[in-house]
C-alpha atoms as a PDB file:
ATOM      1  CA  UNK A   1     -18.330 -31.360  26.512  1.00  0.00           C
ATOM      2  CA  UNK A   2     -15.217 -32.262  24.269  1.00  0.00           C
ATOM      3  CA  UNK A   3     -13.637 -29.506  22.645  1.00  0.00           C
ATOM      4  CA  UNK A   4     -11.875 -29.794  19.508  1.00  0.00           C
ATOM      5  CA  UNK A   5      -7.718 -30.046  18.815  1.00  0.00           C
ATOM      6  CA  UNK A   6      -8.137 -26.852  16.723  1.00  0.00           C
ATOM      7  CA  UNK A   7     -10.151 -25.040  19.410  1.00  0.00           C
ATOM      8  CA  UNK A   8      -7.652 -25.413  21.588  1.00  0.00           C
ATOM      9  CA  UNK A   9      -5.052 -24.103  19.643  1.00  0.00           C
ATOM     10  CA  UNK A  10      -7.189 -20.812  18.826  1.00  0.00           C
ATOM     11  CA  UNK A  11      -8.071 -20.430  22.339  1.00  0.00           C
ATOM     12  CA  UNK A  12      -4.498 -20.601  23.332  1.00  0.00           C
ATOM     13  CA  UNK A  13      -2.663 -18.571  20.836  1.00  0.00           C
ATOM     14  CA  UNK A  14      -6.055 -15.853  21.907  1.00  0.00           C
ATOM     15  CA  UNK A  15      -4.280 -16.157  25.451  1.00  0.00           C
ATOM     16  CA  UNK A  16      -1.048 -15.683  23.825  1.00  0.00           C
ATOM     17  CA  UNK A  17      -1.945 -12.355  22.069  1.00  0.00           C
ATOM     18  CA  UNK A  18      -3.688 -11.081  25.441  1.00  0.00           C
ATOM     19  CA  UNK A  19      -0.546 -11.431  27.454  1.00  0.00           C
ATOM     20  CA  UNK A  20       1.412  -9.357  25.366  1.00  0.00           C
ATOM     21  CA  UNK A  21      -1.353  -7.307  25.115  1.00  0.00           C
ATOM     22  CA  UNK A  22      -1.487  -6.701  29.088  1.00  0.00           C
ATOM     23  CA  UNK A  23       2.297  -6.563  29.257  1.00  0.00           C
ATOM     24  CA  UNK A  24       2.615  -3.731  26.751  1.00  0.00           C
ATOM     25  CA  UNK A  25      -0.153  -2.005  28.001  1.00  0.00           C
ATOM     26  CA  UNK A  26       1.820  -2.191  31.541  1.00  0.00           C
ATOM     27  CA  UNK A  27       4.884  -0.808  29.756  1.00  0.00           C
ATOM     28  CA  UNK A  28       2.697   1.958  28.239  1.00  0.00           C
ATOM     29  CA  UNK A  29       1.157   2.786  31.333  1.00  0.00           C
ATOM     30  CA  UNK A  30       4.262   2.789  33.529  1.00  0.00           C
ATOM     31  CA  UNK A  31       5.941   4.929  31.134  1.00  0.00           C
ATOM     32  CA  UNK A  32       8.779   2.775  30.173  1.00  0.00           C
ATOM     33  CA  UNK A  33       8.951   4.242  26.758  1.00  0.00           C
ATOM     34  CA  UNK A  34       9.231   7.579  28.345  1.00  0.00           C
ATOM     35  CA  UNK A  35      11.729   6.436  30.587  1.00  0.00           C
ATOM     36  CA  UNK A  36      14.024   5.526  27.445  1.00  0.00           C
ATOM     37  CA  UNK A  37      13.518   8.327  25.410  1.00  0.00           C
ATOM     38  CA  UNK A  38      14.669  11.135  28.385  1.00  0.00           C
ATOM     39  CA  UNK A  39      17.224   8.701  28.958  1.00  0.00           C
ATOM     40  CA  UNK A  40      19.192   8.944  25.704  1.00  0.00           C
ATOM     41  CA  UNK A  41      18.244  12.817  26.180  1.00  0.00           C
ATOM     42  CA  UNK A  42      19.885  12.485  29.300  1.00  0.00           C
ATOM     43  CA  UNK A  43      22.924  11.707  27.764  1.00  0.00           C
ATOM     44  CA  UNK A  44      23.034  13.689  24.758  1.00  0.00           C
ATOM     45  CA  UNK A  45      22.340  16.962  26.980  1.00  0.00           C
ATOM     46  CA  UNK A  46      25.509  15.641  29.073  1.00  0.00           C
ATOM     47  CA  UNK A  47      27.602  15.091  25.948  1.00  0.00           C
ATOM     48  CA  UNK A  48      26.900  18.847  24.573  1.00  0.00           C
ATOM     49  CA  UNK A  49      27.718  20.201  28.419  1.00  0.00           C
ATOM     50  CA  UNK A  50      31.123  18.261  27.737  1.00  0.00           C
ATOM     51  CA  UNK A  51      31.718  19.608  24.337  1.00  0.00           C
ATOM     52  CA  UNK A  52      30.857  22.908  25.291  1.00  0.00           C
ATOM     53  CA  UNK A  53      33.353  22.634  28.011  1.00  0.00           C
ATOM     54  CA  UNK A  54      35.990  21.459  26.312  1.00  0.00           C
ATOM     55  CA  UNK A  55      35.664  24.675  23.620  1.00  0.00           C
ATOM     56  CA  UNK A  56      35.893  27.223  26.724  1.00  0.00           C
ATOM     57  CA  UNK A  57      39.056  25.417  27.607  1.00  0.00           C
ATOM     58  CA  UNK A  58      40.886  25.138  24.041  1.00  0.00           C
ATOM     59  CA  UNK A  59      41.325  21.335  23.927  1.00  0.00           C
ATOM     60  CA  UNK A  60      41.479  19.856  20.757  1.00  0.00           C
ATOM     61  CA  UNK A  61      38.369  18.761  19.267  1.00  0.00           C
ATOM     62  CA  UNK A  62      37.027  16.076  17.169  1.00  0.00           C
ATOM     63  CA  UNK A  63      32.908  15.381  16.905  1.00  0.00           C
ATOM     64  CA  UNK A  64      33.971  11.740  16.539  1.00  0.00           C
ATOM     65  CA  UNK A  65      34.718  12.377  20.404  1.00  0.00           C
ATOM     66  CA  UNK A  66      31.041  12.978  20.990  1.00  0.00           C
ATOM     67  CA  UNK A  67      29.008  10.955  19.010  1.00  0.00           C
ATOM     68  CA  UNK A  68      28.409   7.564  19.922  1.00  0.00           C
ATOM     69  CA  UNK A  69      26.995   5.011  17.241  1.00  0.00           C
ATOM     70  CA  UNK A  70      25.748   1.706  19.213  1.00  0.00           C
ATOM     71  CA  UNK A  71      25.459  -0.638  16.505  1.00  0.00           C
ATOM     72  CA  UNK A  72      22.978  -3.499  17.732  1.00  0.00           C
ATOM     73  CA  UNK A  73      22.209  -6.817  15.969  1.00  0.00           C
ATOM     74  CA  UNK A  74      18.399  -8.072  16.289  1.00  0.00           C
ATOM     75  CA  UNK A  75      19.397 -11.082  14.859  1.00  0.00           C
ATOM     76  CA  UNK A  76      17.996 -13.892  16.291  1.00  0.00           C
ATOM     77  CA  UNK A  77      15.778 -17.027  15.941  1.00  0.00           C
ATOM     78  CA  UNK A  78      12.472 -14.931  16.270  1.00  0.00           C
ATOM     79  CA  UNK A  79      13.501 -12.346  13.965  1.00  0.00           C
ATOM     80  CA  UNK A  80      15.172 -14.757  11.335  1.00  0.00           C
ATOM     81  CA  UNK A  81      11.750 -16.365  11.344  1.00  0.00           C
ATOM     82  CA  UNK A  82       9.769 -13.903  10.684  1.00  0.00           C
ATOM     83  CA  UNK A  83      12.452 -12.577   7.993  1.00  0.00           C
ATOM     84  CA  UNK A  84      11.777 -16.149   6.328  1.00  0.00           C
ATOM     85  CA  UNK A  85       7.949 -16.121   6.604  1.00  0.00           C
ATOM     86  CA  UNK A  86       7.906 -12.391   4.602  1.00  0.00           C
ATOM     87  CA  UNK A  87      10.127 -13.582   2.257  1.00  0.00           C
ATOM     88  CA  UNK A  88       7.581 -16.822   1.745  1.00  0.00           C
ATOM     89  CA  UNK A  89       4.714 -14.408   1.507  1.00  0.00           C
ATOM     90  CA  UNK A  90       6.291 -11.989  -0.552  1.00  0.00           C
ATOM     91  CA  UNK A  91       7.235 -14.970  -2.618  1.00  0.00           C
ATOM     92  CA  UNK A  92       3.978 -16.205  -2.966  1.00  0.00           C
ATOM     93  CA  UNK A  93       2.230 -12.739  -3.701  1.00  0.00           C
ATOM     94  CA  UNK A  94       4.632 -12.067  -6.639  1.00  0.00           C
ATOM     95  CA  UNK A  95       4.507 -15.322  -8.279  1.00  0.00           C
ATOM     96  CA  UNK A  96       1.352 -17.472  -6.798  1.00  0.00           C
ATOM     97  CA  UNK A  97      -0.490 -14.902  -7.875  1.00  0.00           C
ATOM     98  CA  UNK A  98       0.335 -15.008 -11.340  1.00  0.00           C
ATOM     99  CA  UNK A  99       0.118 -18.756 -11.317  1.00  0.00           C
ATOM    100  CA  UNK A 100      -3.135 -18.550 -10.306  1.00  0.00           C
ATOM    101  CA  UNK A 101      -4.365 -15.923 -12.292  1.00  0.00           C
ATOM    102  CA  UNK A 102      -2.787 -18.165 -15.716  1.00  0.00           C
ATOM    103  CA  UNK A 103      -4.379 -20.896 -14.492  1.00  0.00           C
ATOM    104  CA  UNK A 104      -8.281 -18.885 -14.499  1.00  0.00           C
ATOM    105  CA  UNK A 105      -7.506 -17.582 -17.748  1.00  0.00           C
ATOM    106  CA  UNK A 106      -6.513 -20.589 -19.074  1.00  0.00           C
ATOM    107  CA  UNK A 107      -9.903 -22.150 -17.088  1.00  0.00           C
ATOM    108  CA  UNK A 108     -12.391 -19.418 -18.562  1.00  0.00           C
ATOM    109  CA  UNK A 109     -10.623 -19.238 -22.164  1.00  0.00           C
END
């Protein structure tokens, strides 16, 4: 039995989508989210202990002190692609459509 070039390609980007399937599930399941989320708690709760502290003993305070902004790019190749493949498709739906639509008018007119 031969099996196609484009069978192939179905049946492997199929595996594809089931291993990151089975790895997020894993992450779900292990409760890595969870693990995240009480450990930025974590730190917030230890941040208002310190400001707290700091007001019982008089220091001088500023919030900037306290509040931490982490600033992180997601730029990358992956992300960059898939920033260029919406554009195309918003692209496409905006004008292709309208093409295409003018073109059936002008077909059935």
């Amino acid at each position: 039995m031969k099996i196609k070039k484009g069978t192939k390609f179905f049946l492997f980007c199929l595996f594809i989508l089931f291993v990151v399937y089975v790895g997020l599930y894993i992450a779900n399941v292990s409760g890595y989210y969870e693990t995240r989320l009480n450990h930025k708690t974590y730190l917030t709760n230890e941040e208002i202990k310190q400001f707290e502290q700091d007001i019982k003993d008089g220091k001088n305070i500023s919030l900037k002190q306290y509040i931490t902004k982490k600033n992180i790019s997601y730029n990358n190749k992956i992300s960059k692609a898939g920033l260029f493949f919406s554009n195309c498709v918003e692209k496409f739906m905006s004008e292709g459509i309208v093409d295409i639509l003018d073109v059936l008018k002008k077909l059935f007119t």
